[in-house]
Each structure stands twice: as structure tokens, then as C-alpha cells.
N, C-alpha and C. Protein backbone atom coordinates (compact mmCIF):
# COMPACT_ATOMS: atom_id res chain seq x y z
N UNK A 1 3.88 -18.19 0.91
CA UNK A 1 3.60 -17.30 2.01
C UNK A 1 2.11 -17.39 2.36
N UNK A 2 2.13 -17.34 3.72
CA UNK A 2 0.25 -17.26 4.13
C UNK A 2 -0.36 -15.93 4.89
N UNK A 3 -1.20 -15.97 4.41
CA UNK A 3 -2.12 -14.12 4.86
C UNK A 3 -1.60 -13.72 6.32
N UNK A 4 -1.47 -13.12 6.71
CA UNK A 4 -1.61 -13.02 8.28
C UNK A 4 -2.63 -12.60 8.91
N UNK A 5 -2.88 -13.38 9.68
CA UNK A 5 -4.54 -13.87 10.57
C UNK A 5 -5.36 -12.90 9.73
N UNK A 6 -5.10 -11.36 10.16
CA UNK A 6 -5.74 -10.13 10.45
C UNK A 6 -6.55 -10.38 9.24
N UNK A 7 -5.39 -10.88 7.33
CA UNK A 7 -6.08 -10.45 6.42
C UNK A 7 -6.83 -11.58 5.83
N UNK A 8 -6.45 -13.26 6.53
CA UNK A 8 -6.91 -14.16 6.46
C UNK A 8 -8.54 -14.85 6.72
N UNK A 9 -9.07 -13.19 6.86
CA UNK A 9 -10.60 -13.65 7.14
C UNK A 9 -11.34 -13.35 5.95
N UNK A 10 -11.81 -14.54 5.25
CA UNK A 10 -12.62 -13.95 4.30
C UNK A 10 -14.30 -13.95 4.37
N UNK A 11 -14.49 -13.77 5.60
CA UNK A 11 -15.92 -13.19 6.13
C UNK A 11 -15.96 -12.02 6.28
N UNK A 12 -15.29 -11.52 6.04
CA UNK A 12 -14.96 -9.79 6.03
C UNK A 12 -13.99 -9.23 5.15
N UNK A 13 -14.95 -8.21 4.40
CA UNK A 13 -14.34 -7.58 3.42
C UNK A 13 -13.29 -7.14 3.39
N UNK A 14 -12.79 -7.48 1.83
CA UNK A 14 -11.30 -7.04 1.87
C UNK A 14 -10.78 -5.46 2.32
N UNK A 15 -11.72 -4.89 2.19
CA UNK A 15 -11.23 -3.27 2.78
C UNK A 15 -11.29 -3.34 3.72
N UNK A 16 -12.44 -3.91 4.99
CA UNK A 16 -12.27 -3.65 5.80
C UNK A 16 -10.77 -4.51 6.66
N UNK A 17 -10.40 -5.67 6.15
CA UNK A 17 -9.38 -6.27 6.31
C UNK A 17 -7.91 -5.73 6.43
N UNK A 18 -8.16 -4.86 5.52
CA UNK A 18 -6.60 -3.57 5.04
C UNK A 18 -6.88 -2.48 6.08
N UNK A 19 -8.19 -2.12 6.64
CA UNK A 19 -8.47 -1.20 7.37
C UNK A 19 -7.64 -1.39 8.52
N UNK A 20 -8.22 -2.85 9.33
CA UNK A 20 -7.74 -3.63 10.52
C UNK A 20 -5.87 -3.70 10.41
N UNK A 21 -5.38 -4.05 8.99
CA UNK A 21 -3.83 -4.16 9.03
C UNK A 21 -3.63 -2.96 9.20
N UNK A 22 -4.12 -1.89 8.17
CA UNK A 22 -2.93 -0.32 8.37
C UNK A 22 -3.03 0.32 9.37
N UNK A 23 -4.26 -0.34 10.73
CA UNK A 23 -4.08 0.12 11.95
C UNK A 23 -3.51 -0.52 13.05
N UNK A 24 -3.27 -1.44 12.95
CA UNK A 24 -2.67 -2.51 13.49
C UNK A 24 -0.86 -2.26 13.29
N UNK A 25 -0.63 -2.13 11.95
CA UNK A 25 0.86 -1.64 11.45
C UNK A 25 1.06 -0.27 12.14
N UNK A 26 0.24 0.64 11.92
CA UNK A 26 0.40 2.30 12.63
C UNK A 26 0.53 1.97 14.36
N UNK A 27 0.03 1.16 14.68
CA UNK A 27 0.46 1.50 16.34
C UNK A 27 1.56 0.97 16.76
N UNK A 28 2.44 0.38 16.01
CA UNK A 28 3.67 -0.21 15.66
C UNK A 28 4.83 0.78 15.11
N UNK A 29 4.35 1.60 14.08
CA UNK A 29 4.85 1.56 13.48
C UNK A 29 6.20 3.15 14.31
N UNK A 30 6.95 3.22 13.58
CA UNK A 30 8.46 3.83 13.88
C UNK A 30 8.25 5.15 12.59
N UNK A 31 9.55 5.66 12.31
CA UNK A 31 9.40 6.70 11.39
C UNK A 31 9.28 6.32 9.97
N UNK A 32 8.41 7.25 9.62
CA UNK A 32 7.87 6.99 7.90
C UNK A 32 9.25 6.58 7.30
N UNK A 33 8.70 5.96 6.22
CA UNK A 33 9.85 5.73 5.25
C UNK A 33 9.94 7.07 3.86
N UNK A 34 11.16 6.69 4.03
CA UNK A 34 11.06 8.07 2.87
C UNK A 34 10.49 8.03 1.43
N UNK A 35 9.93 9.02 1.32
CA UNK A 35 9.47 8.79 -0.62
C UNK A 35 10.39 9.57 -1.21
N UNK A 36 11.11 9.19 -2.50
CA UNK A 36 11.72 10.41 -3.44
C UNK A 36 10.53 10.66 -4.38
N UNK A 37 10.24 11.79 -5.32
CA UNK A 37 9.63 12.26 -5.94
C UNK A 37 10.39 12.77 -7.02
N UNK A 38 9.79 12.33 -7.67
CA UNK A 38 10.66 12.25 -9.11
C UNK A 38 9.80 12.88 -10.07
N UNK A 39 10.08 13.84 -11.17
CA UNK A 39 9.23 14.46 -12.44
C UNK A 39 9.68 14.18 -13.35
N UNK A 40 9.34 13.51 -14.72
CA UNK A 40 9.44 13.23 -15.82
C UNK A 40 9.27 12.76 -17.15
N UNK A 41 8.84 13.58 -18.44
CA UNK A 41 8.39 13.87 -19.20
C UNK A 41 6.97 13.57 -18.71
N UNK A 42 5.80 14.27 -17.92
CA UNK A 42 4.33 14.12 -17.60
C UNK A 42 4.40 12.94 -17.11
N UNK A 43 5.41 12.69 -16.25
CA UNK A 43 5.01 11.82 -14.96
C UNK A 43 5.25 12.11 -13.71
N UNK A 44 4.97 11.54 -12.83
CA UNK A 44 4.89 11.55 -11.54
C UNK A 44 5.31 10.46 -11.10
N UNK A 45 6.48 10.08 -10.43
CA UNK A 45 7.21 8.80 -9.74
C UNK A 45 7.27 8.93 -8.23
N UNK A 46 7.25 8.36 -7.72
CA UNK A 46 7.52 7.82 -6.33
C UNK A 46 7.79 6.50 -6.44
N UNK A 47 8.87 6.73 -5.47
CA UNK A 47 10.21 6.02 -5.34
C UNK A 47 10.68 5.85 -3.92
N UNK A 48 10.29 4.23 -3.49
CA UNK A 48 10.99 3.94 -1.83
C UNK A 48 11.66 3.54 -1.86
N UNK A 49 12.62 3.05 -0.85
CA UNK A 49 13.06 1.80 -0.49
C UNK A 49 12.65 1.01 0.63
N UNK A 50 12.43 0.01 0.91
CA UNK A 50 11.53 -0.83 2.00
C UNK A 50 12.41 -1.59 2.50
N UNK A 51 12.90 -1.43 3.76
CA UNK A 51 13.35 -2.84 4.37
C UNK A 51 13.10 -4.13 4.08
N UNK A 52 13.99 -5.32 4.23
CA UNK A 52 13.19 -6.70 4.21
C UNK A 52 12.45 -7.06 5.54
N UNK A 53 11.45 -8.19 5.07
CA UNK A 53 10.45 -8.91 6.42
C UNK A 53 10.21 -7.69 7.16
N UNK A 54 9.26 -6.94 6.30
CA UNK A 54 7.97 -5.82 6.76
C UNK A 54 7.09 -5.84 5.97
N UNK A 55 5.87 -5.47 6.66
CA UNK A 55 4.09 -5.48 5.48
C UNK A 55 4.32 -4.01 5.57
N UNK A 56 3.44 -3.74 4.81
CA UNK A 56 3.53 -2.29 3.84
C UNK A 56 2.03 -2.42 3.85
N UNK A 57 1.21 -0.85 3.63
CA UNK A 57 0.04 -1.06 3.65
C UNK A 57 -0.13 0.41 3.15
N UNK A 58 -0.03 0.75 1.60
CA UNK A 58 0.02 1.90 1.13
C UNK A 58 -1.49 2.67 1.77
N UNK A 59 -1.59 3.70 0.59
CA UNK A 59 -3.04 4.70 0.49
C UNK A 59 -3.64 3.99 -0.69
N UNK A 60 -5.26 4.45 -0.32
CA UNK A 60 -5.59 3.64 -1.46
C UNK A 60 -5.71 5.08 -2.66
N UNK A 61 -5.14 4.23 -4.38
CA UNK A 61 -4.94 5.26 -5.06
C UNK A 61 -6.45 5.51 -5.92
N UNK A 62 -6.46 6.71 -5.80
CA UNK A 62 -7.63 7.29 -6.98
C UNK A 62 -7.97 6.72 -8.06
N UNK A 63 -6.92 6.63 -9.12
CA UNK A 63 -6.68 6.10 -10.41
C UNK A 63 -5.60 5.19 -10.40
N UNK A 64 -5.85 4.61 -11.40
CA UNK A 64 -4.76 3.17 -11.96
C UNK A 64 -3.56 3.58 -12.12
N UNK A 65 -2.65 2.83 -11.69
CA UNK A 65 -1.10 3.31 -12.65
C UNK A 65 -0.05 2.36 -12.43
N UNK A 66 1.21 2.49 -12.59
CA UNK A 66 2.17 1.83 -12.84
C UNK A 66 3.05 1.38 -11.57
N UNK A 67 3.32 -0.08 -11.13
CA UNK A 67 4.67 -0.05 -10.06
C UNK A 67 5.40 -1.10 -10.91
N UNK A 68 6.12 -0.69 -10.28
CA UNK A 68 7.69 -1.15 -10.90
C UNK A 68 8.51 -1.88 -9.66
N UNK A 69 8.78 -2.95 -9.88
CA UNK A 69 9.48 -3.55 -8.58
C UNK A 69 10.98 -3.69 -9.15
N UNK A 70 11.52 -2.54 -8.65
CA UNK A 70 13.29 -2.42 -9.68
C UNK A 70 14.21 -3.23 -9.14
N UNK A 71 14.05 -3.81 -7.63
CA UNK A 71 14.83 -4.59 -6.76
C UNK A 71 14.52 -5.45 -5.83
N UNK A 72 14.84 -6.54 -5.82
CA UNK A 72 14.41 -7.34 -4.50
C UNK A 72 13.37 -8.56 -4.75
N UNK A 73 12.61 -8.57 -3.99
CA UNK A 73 11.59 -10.02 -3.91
C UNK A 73 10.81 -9.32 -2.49
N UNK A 74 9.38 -9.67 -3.05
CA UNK A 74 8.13 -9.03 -2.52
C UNK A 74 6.79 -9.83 -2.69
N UNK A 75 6.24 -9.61 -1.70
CA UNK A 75 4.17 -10.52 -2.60
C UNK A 75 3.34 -9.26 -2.36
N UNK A 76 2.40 -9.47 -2.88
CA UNK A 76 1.25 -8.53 -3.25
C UNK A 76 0.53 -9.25 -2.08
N UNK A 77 -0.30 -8.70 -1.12
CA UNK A 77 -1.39 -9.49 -0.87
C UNK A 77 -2.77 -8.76 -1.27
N UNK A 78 -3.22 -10.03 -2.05
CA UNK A 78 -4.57 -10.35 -2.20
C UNK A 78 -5.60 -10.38 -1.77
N UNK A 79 -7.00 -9.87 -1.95
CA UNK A 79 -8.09 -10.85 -1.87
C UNK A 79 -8.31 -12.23 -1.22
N UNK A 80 -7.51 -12.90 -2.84
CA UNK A 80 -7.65 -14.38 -3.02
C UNK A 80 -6.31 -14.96 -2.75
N UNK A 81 -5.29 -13.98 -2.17
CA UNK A 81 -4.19 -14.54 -1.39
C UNK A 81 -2.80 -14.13 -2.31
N UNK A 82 -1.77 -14.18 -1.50
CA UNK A 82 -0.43 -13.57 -1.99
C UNK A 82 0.13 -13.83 -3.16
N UNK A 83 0.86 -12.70 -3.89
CA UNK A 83 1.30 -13.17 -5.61
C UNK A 83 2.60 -12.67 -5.10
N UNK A 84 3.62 -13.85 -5.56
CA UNK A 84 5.16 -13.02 -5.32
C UNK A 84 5.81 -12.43 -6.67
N UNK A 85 6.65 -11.61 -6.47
CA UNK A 85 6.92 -11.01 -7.72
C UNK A 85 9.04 -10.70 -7.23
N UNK A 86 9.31 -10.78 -8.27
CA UNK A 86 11.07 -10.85 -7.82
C UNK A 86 11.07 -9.69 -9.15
N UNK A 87 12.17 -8.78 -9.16
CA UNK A 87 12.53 -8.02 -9.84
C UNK A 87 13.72 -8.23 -10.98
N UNK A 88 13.15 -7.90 -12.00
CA UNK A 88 12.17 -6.70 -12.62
C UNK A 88 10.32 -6.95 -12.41
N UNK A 89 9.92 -6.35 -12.43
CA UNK A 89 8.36 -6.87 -12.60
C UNK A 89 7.63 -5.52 -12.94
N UNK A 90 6.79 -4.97 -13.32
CA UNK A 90 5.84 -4.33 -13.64
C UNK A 90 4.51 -4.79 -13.40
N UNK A 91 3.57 -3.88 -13.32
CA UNK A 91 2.01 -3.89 -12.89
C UNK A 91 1.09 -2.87 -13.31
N UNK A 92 -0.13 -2.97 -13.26
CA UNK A 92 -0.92 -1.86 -13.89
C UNK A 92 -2.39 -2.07 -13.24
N UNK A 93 -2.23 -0.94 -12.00
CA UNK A 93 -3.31 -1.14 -11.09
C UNK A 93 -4.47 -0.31 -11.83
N UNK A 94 -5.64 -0.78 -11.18
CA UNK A 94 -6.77 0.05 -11.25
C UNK A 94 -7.36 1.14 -10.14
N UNK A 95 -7.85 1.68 -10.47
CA UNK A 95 -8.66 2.46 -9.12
C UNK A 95 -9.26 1.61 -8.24
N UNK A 96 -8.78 2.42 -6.88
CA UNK A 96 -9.27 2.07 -6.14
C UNK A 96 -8.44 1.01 -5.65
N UNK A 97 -7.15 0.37 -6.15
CA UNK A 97 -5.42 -0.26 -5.54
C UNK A 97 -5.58 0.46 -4.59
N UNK A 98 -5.30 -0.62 -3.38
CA UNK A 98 -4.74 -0.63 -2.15
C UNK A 98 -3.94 -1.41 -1.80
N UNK A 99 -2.68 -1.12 -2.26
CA UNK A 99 -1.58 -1.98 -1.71
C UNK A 99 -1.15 -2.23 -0.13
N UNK A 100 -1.15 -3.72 0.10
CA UNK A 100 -0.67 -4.36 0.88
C UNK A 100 0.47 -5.57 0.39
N UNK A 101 1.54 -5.16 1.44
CA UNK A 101 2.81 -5.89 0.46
C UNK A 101 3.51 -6.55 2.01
N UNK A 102 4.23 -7.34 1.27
CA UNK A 102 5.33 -8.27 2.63
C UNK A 102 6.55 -8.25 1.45
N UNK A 103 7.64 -7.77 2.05
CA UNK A 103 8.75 -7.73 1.69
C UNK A 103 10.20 -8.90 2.06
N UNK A 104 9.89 -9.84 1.13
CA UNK A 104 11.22 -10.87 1.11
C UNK A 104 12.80 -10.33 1.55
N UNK A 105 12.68 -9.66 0.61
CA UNK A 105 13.88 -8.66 0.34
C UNK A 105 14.18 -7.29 1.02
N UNK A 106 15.34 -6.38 1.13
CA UNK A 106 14.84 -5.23 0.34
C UNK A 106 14.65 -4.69 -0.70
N UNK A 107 13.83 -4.03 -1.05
CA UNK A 107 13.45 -3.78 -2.22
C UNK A 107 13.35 -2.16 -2.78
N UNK A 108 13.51 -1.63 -3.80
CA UNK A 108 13.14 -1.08 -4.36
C UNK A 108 11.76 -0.25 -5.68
N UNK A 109 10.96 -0.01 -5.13
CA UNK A 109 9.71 -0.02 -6.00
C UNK A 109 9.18 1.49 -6.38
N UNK A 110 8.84 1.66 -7.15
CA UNK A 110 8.64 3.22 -7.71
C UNK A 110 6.91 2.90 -8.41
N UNK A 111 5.69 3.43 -8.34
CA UNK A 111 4.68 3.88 -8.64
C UNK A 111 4.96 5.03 -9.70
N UNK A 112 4.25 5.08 -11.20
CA UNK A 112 4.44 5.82 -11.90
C UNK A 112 2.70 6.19 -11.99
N UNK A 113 2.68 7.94 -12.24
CA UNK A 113 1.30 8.61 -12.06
C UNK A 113 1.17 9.36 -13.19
N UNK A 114 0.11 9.57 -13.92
CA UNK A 114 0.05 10.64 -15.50
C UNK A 114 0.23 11.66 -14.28
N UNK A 115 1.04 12.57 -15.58
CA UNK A 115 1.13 13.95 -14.83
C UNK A 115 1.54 15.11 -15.78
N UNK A 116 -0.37 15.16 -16.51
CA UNK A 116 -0.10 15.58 -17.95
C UNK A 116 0.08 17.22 -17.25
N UNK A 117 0.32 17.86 -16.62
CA UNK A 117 -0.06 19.43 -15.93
C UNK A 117 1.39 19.16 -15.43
N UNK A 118 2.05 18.57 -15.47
CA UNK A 118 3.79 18.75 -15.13
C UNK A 118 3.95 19.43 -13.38
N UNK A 119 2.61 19.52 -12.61
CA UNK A 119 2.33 19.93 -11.36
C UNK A 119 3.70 18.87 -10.68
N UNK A 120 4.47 20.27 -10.01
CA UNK A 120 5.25 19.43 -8.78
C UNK A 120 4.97 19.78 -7.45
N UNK A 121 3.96 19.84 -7.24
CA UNK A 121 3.21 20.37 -5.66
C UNK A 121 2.88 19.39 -5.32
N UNK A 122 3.37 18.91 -4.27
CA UNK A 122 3.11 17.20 -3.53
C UNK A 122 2.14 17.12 -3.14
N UNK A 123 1.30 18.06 -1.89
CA UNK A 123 0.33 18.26 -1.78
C UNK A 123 -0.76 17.80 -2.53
N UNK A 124 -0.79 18.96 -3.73
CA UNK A 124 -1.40 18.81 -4.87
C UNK A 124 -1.74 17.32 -5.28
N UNK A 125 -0.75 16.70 -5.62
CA UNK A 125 -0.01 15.36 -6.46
C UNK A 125 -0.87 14.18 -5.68
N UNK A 126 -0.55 14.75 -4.09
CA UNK A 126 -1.27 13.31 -3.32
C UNK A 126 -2.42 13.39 -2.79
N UNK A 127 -3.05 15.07 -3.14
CA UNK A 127 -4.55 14.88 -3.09
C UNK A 127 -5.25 14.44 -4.12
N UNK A 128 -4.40 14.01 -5.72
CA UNK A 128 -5.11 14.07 -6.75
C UNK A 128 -5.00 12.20 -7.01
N UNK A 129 -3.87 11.92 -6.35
CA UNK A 129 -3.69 10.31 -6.71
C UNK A 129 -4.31 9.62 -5.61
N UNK A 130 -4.15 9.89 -4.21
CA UNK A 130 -4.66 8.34 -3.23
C UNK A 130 -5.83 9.47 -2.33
N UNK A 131 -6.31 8.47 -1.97
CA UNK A 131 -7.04 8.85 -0.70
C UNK A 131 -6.56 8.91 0.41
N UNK A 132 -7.04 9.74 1.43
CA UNK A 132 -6.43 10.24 2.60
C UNK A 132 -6.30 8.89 3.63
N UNK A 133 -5.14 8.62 4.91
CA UNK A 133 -4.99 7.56 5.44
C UNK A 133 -6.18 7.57 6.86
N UNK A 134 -6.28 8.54 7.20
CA UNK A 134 -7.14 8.85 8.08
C UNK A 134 -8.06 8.26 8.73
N UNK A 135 -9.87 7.76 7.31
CA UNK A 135 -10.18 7.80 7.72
C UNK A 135 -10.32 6.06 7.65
N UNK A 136 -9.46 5.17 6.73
CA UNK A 136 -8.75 3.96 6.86
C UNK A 136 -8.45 3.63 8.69
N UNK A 137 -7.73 4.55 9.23
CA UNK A 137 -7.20 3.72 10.44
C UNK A 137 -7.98 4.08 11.13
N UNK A 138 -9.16 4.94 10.90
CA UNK A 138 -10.44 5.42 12.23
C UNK A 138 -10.94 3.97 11.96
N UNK A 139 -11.13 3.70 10.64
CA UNK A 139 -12.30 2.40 10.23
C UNK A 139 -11.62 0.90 11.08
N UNK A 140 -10.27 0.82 10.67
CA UNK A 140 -9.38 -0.34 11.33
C UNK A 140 -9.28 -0.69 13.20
N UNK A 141 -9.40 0.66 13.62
CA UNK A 141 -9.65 0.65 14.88
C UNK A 141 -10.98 0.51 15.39
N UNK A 142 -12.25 0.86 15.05
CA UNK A 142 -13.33 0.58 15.05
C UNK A 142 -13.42 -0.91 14.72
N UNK A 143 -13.26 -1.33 13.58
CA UNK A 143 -12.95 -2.84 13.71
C UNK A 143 -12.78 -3.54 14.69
N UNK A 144 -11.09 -3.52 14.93
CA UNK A 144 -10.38 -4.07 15.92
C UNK A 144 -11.48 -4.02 17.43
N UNK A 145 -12.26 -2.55 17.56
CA UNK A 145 -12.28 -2.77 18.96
C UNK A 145 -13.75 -3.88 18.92
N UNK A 146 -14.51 -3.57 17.78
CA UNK A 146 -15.75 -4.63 17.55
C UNK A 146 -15.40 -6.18 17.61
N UNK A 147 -14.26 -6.58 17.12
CA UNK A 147 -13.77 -7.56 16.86
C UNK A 147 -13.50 -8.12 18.46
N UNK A 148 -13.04 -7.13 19.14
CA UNK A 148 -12.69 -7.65 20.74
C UNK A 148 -13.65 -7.82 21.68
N UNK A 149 -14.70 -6.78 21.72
CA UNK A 149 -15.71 -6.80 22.31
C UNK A 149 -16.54 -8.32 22.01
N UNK A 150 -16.60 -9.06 20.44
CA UNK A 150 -17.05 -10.09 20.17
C UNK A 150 -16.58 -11.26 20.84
N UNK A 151 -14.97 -11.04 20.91
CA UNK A 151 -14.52 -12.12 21.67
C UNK A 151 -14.57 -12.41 23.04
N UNK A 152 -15.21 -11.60 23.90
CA UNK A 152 -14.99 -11.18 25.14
C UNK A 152 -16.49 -12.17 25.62
């Protein structure tokens, strides 16, 4: 699989690159996909399902943690370019993961979060794990429109 254009520039930083996709995907995009939320023994799960042949362009998370690819065939994109992964697979992000994904398949994938306070307040949960999407697609659109003005 090869980057698509947007993330294929590596004269520009990889954040700002994810900035340009998750705004680019949002003016596209149709109704959210659903999350289940799951509690168990001091965890925190989230749990999608993703259509096949769609990019995905999560939140970026606070702290490190666990995905689980329970179904399907998927790539990570990279930095240094796409890793495919077919299910079962496991992972163990660091802070500051910002997933961007292209989906082969459909798939099934669940993110596991410590959740030593047994807190089931979502709110709560997703102010404490990712960062807000906000100010990502202010940054992606600012991009985009710099990017046009250059070409012009």
C-alpha cells in the first residue's frame, strides 16, 4: 500500500500531515461510527467496527496503551510508511499515538486503557485518554488553505 498524497510529504511534519488528513476526512465525512465501551477488571475498552476501504484518523491519545486488531486486515500508517497487520495482532502505543489507519477489510479493533479508578464516565474517560479533535482540524484546515494559496 502507498501513503496518500496528503500523508506522502515528508517535508512536513508528521502531525501536521494527520492534521491535513483528519480534515480533509471530516469534510467528507457521514455519521460517526459507533464506539462500544466496555469496563473490565480496571480497564477501559473501546470497541469499533470499521467498514472496509476507509482511512481512519483517530484522537491523539494521552498515554500509551493497548489495540487489538480482533478481525480483518488493516495498515497502520506511518511516519516512515504503512505496516499491515491481519488479525489477531496486538500493539502497545506510546503517548502521544495518533492513529491513522486504511482498512483492507472490515475489521474489528478494540483499544485497551488502565482504568485503575473503575471511572465509567465517558466524558471523564476521554478527557483523561486522547486529546480533543478540535484543535487538530482548525490546524489541518489552516494547512490545507496555506498549501493552496502556495499553489496558486
Amino acid at each position: 500500500m502507498k501513503l496518500p498524497a496528503i500523508l506522502d510529504q515528508p517535508a512536513v511534519a508528521w502531525n501536521d500531515r494527520v492534521a491535513m488528513m483528519a480534515y480533509q476526512l471530516s469534510k467528507h465525512a457521514g455519521e460517526l461510527l459507533p464506539v462500544r465501551h466496555i469496563f473490565k477488571d480496571m480497564w477501559y475498552i473501546r470497541e469499533m467496527e470499521l467498514p472496509r476501504d476507509i482511512y481512519f484518523v483517530g484522537r491523539e491519545h494521552k498515554e500509551g496503551h493497548i489495540v487489538k486488531l480482533l478481525r480483518g486486515k488493516a495498515a497502520l500508517l506511518l511516519p516512515d510508511g504503512p505496516r499491515d497487520f491481519c488479525a489477531p495482532a496486538v500493539i502497545h502505543t506510546q503517548p502521544g499515538f495518533h492513529s491513522v489507519a486504511y482498512t483492507y477489510t472490515n475489521i474489528l479493533v478494540q483499544t485497551w486503557h488502565d482504568n485503575f479508578d473503575n471511572c465509567q464516565d465517558i466524558e471523564v474517560l476521554e478527557a483523561r485518554y486522547f486529546s480533543a479533535a478540535q484543535p487538530v482540524l482548525e490546524r489541518g484546515k489552516q494547512l490545507m488553505k496555506e498549501l493552496s494559496c502556495q499553489a496558486q
